[in-house]
Protein backbone atom coordinates (compact mmCIF):
# COMPACT_ATOMS: atom_id res chain seq x y z
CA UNK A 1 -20.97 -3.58 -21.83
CA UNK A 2 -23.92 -1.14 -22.72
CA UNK A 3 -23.28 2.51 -23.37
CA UNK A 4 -24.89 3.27 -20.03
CA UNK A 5 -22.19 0.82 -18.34
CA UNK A 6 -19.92 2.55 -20.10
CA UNK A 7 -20.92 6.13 -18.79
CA UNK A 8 -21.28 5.14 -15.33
CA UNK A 9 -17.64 3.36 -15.09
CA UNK A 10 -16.47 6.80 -16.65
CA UNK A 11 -18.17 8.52 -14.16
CA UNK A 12 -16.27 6.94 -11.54
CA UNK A 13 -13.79 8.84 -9.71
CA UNK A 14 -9.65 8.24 -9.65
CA UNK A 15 -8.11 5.92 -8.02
CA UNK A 16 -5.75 7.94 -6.21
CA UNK A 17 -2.43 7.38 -7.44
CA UNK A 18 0.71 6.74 -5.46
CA UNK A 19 3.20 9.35 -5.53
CA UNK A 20 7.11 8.65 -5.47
CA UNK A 21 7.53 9.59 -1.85
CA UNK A 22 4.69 6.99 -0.65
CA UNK A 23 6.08 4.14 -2.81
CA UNK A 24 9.51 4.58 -1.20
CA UNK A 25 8.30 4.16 2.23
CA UNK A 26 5.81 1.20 0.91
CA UNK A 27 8.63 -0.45 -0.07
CA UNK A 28 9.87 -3.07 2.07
CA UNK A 29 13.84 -2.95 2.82
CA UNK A 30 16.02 -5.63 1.61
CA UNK A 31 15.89 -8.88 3.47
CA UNK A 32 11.80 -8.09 4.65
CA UNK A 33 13.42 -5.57 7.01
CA UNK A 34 11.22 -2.40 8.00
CA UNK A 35 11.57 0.46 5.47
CA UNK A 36 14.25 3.15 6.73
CA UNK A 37 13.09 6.44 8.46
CA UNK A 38 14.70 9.87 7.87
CA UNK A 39 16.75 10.79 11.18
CA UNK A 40 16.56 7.18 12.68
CA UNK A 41 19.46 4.95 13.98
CA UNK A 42 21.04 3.37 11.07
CA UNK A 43 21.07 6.08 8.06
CA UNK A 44 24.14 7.59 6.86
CA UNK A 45 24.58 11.30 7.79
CA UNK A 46 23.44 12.19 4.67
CA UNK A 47 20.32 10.91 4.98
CA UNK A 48 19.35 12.39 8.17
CA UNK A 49 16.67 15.07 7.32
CA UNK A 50 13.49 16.76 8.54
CA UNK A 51 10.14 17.85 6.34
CA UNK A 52 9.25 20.89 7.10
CA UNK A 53 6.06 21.81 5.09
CA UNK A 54 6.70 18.90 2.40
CA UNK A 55 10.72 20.25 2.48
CA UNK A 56 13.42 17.70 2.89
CA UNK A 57 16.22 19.58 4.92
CA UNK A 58 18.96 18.20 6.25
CA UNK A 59 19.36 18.60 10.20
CA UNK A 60 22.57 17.94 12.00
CA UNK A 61 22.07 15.69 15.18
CA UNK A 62 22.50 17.76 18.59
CA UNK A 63 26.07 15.40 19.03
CA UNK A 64 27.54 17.07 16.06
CA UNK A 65 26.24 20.84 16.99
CA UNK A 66 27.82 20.20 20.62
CA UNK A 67 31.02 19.42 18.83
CA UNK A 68 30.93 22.59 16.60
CA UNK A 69 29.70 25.01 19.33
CA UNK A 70 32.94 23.57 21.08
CA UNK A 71 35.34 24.20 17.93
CA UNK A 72 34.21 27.59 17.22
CA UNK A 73 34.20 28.83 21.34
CA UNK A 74 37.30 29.04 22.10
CA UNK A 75 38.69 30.34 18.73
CA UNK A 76 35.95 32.86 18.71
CA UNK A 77 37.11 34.13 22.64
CA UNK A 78 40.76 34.38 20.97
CA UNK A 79 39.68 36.19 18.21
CA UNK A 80 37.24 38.91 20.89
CA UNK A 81 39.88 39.54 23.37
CA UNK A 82 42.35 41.41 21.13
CA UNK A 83 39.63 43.49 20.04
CA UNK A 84 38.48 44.60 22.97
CA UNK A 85 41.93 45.27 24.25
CA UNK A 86 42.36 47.74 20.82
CA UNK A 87 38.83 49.08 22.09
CA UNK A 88 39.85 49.81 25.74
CA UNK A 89 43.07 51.10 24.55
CA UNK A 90 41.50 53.98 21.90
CA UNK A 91 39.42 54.64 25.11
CA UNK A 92 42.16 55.08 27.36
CA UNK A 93 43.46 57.88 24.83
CA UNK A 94 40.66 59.86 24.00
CA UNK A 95 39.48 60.43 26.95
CA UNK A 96 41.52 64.04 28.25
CA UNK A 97 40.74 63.10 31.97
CA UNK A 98 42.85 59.57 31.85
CA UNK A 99 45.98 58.98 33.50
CA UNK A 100 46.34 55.54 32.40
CA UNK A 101 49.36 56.65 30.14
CA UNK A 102 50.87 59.44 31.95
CA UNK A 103 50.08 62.02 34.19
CA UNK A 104 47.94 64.84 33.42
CA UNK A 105 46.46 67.94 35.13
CA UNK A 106 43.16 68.39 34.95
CA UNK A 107 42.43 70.73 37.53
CA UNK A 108 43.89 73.34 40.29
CA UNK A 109 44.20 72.84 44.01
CA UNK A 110 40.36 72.80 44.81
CA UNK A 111 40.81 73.12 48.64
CA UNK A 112 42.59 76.41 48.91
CA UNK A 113 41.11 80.37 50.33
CA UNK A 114 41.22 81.31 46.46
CA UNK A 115 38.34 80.45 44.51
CA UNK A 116 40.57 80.22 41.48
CA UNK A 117 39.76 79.37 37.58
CA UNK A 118 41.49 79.29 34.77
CA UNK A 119 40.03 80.12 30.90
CA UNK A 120 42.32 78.25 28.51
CA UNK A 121 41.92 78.92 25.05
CA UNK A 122 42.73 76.08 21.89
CA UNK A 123 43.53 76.20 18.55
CA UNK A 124 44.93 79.69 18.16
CA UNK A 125 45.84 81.81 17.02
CA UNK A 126 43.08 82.46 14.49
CA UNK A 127 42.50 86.08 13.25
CA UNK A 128 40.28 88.13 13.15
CA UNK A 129 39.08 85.95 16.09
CA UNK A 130 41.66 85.93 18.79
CA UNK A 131 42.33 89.74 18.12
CA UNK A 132 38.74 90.26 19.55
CA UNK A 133 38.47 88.42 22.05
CA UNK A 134 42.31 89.82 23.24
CA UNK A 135 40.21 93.25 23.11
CA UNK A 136 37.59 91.55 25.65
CA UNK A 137 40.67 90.53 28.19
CA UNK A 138 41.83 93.56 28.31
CA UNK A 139 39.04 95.42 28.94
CA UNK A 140 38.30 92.67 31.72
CA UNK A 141 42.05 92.70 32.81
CA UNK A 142 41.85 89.22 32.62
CA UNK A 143 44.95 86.75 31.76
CA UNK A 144 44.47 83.69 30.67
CA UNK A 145 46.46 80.67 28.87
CA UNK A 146 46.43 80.04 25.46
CA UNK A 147 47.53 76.94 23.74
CA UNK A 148 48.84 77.13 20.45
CA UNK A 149 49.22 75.18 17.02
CA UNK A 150 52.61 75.83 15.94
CA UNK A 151 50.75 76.53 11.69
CA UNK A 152 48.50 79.23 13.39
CA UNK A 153 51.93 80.84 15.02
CA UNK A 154 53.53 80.70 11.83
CA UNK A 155 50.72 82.43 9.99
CA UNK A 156 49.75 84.73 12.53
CA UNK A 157 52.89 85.60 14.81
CA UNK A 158 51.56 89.25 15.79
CA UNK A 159 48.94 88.01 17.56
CA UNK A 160 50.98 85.39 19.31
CA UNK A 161 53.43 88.91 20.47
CA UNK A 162 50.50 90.16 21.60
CA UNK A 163 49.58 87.67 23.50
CA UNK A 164 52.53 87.23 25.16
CA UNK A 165 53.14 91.26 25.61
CA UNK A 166 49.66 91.37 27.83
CA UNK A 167 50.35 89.03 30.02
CA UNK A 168 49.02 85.57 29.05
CA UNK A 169 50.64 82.46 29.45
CA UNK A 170 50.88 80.17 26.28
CA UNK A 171 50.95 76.60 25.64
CA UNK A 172 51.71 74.01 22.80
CA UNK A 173 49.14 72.89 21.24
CA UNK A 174 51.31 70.30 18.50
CA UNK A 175 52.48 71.75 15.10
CA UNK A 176 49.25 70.44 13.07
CA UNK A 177 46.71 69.23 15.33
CA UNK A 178 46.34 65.86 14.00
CA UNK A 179 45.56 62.77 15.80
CA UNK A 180 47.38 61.04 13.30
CA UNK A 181 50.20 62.38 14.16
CA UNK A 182 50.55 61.82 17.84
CA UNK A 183 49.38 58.25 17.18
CA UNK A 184 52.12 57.45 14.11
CA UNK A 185 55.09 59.69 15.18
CA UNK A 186 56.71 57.84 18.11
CA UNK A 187 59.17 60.60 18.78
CA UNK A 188 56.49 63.13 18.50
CA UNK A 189 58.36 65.57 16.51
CA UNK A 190 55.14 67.84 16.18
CA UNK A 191 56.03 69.12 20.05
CA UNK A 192 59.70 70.15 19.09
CA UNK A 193 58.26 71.72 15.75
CA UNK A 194 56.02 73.62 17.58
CA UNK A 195 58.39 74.75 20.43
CA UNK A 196 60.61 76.06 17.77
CA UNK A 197 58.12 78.26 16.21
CA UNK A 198 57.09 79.84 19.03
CA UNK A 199 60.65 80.52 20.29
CA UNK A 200 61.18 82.46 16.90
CA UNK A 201 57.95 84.77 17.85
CA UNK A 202 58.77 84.47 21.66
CA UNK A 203 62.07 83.82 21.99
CA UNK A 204 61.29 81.12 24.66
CA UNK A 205 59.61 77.79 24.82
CA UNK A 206 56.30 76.93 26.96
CA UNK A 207 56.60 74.87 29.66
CA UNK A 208 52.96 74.01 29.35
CA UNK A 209 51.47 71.17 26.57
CA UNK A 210 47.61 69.94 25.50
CA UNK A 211 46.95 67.39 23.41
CA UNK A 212 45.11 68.15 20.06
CA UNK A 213 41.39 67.16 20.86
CA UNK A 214 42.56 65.37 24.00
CA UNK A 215 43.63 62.45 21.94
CA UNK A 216 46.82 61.01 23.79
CA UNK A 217 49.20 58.31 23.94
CA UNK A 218 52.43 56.70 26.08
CA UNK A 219 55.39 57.96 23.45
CA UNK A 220 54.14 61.02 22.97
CA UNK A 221 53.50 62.20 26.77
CA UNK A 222 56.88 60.28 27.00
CA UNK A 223 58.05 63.03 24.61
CA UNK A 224 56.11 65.70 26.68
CA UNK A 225 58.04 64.81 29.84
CA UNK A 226 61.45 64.30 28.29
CA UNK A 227 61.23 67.93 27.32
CA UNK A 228 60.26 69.03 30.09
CA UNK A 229 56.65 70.75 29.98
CA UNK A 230 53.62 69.47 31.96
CA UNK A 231 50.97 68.27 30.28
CA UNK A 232 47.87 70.04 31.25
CA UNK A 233 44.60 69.25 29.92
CA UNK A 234 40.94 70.50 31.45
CA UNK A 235 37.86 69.36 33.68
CA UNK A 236 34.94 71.55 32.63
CA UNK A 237 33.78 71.49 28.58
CA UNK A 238 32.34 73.94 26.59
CA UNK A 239 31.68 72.76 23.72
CA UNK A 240 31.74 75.76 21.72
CA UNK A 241 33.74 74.35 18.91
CA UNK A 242 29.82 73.60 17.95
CA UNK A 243 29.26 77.23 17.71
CA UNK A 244 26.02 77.10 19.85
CA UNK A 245 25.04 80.88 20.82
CA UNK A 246 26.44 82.71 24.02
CA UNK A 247 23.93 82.11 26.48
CA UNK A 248 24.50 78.29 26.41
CA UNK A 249 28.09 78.24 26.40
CA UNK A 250 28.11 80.86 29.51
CA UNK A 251 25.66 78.26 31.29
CA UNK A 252 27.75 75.11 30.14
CA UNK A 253 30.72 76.84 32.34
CA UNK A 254 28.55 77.87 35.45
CA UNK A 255 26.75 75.03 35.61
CA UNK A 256 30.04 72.43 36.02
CA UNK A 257 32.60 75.20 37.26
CA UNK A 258 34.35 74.58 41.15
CA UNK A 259 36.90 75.95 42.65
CA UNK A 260 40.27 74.86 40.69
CA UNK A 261 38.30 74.49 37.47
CA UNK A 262 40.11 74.87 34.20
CA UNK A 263 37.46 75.79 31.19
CA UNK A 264 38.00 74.69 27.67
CA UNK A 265 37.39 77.22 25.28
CA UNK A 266 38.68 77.88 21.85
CA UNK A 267 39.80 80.93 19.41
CA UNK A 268 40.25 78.65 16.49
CA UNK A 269 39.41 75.82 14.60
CA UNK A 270 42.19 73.34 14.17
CA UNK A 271 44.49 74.95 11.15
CA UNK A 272 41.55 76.91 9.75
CA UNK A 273 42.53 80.27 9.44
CA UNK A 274 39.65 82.57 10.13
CA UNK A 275 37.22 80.57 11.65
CA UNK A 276 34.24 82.26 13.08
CA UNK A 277 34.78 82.06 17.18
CA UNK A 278 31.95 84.91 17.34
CA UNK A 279 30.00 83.14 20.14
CA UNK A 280 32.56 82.52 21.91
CA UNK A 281 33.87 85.83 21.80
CA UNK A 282 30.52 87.06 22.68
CA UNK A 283 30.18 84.88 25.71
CA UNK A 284 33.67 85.36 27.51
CA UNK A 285 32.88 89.17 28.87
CA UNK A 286 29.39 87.92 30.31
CA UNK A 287 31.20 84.96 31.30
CA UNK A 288 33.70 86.88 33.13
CA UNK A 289 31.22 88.49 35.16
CA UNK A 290 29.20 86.03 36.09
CA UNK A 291 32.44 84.23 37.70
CA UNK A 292 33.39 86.95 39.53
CA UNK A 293 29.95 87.61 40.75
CA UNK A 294 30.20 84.04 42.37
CA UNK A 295 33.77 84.60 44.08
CA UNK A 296 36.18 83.32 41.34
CA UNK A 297 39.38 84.62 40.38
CA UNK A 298 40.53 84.42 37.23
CA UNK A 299 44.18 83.36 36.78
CA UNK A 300 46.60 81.86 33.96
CA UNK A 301 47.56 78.04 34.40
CA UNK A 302 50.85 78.61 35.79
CA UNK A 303 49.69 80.34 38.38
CA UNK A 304 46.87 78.00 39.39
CA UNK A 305 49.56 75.37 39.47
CA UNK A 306 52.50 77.07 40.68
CA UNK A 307 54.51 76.26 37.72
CA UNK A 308 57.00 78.27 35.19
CA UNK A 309 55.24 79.35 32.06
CA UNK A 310 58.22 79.10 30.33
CA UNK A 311 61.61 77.02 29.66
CA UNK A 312 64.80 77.90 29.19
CA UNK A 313 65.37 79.91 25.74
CA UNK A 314 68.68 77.22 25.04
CA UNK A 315 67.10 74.03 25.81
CA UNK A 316 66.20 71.49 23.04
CA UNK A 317 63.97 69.12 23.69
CA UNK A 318 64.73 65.46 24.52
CA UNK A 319 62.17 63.67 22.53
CA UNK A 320 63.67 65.73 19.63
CA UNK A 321 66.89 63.89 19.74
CA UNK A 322 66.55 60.57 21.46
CA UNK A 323 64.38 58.04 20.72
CA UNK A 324 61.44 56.96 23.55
């Protein structure tokens, strides 16, 4: 062959070569049978797959998905259903207005001549706070109700005389205002420990008891009943625990109050001694006005509901010394 021969058969292009892939499915099967195909009839499990952009992956067929989805359904429902029963439950006790585990007041009579309304006041007492806004009742001649944390008592028991000596009602308001606690303690010892510190101030027990943030369960209004108080908790909300300024909680009340209302307010902050309650101090005296403008009459709990304030000095509670 010349040189030009030679230059033209270089010249030439590739023969394109066969790749791996292409000489598998080139190749005939055993016994002149046709080659196998990925995903056909006939191939063990393993072998089923599916290229996806030059990808061998390996694809179940829909028989075997059917069978998993009906595995995995019905152990998936069993798993579901006891959590949403623990989510319905922790529903059922933080929300104040529920009766699912006991009864609780949430209002007065709302179809009676009287307009009336009671201010209730949490978390106290908490000076200087509750000191100032005592000096607001009584310049109103207001009484209201005050629920207590049996701490705050035994820090500040003055207050709690004063309370008491002009003419307000008070309530227990649990010993440390935990949520813990009334969840974990099925005897509910914080009601008795609070009951006995206020009897030392006092010299008598409440009859009246609210839950610390609202947060209730079975044993402990259980507890609540065996000792005999009522369980009174509210229908119109403040929220001045967020320590927005006067104006806005004054129109928070006004804008939800009826008649038989009972207000959420608060003079403290959990166990927190002097907390700033400035706004709310601030807001009660233009509060007070503005529901007596509109026909209200400002009362303690007791009255509202017709109830004692108060239990026997002797009597020990039952949740104290039985179990629920």
């Amino acid at each position: 062959m010349d040189a030009d021969g030679a230059r033209q058969d270089s010249s030439a292009p590739d023969a394109p070569q066969a790749s791996p892939a292409d000489g598998d499915r080139g190749a005939s099967a055993p016994n002149g049978s046709a080659p196998a195909t990925p995903g056909r009839r006939g191939t063990a499990p393993s072998a089923w797959l599916s290229t996806v952009e030059g990808t061998a992956l390996p694809v179940p067929p829909r028989a075997s998905r059917r069978r998993r989805l009906r595995w995995w359904a019905p152990r998936l429902g069993a798993a579901l259903v006891p959590l949403l029963l623990v989510v319905v439950l922790y529903v059922l006790a933080v929300w104040p207005q529920s009766q699912a585990y006991g009864r609780i007041v949430t209002h007065g009579p709302a179809g009676s001549d009287r307009k009336l309304l009671a201010l209730t006041f949490d978390d106290g007492p908490n000076d200087p706070a509750t000191s100032a806004l005592l000096d607001v009742l009584k310049e109103k001649n207001v009484h209201v109700t005050f629920f207590v944390v049996g701490e705050n008592v035994r820090a500040f028991p003055d207050t709690l005389r004063r309370e008491a000596a002009e003419g307000h009602a008070i309530g227990n308001h649990s010993y440390r205002h935990k949520k813990r606690d009334t969840l974990l303690e099925f005897n509910y010892g914080e009601l008795e420990e609070t009951q006995q510190a206020v009897q030392e101030v006092l010299g008598y027990r409440p009859a009246l008891y609210r839950s610390p943030n609202g947060f209730h369960t079975p044993w402990q209004l259980r507890a609540v009943r065996r000792a005999g108080l009522t369980t009174v908790h509210w229908n119109v909300q403040t929220l001045d625990w967020e320590r927005p300024d006067p104006d806005t909680i004054v129109r928070r009340v006004l804008d939800h109050v009826s008649p038989g209302a009972i207000v959420l307010l608060h003079d403290g902050d959990d166990t927190h001694h002097g907390s700033d309650r400035t706004p709310t101090v601030a807001a009660v005296a233009k509060l007070i006005d503005e529901l007596r403008a509109r026909g209200y009459e400002l009362v303690t709990v007791p009255e509202m509901l017709h109830i004692p304030a108060t239990l026997p000095a002797s009597q020990r509670t039952a949740a104290h010394a039985s179990p629920p």
